[in-house]
Protein backbone atom coordinates (compact mmCIF):
# COMPACT_ATOMS: atom_id res chain seq x y z
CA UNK A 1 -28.16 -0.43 21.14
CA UNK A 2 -31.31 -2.24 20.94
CA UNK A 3 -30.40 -3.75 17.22
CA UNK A 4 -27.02 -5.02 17.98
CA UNK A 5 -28.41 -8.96 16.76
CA UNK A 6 -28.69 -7.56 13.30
CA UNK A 7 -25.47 -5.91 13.20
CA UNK A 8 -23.95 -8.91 14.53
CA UNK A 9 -24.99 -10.88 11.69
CA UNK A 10 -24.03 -8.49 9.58
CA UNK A 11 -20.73 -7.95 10.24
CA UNK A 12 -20.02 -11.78 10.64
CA UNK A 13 -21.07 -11.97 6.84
CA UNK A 14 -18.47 -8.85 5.91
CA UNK A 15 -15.83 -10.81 7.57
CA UNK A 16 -16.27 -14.01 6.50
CA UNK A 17 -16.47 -12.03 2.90
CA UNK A 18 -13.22 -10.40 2.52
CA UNK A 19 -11.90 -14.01 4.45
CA UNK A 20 -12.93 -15.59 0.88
CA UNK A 21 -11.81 -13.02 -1.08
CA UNK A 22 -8.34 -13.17 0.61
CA UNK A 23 -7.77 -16.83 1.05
CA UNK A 24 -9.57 -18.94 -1.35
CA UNK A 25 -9.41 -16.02 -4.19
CA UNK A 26 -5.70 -15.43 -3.69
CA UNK A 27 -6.94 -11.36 -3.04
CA UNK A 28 -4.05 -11.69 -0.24
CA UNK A 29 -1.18 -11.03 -2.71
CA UNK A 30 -1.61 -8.51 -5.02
CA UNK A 31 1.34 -7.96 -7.50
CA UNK A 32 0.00 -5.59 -9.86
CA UNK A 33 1.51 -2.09 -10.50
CA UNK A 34 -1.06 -0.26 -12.39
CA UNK A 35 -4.46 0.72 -11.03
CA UNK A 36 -5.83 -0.84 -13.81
CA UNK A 37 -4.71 -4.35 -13.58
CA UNK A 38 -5.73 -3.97 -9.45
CA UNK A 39 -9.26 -2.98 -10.25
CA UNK A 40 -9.39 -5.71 -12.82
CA UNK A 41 -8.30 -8.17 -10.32
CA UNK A 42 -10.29 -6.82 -7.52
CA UNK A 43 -13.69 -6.62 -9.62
CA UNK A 44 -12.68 -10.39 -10.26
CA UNK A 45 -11.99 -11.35 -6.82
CA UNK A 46 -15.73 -9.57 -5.52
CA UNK A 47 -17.58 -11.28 -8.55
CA UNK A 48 -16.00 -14.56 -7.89
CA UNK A 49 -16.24 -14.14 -3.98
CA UNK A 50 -19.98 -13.40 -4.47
CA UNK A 51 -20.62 -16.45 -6.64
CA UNK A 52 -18.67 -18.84 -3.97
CA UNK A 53 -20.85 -17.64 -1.32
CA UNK A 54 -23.86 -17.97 -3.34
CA UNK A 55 -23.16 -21.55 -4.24
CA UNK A 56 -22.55 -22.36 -1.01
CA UNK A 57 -25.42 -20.70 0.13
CA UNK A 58 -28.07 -22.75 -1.89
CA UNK A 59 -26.49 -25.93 -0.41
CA UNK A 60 -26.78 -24.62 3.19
CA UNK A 61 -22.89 -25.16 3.27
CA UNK A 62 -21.70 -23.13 7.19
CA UNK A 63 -19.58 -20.34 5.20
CA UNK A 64 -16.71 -20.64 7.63
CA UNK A 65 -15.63 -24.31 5.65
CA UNK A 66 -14.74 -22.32 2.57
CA UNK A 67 -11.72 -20.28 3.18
CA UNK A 68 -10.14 -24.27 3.96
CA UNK A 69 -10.94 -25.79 0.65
């Protein structure tokens, strides 16, 4: 596994995804009943997730900080 550096990365950035999601987008409890309201929540969660990181991103912000804001 010659490539294993850019699957490294890779992952890291997965996990330190769905860390967002769960933590700082309250993903972690989910109270809804009907698959709607979860897929309304979750595509809220991945859009708001994505916009976090992106902000972050710009200011060269270490993406581990935001799950303890």
């Amino acid at each position: 596994m010659s490539h294993w550096g850019h699957f490294k990365f890779i992952r890291y950035r997965i996990e330190i995804f769905f860390n967002i999601a769960k933590n700082t987008v309250s993903l972690k409890k989910n109270h809804q009943y009907t698959q709607i309201s979860i897929e309304k929540k979750v595509a809220r969660a991945v859009f708001l997730t994505t916009a976090v990181i992106s902000m972050f991103d710009l200011r060269n912000i270490d993406l581990r900080t935001i799950p303890s804001w």
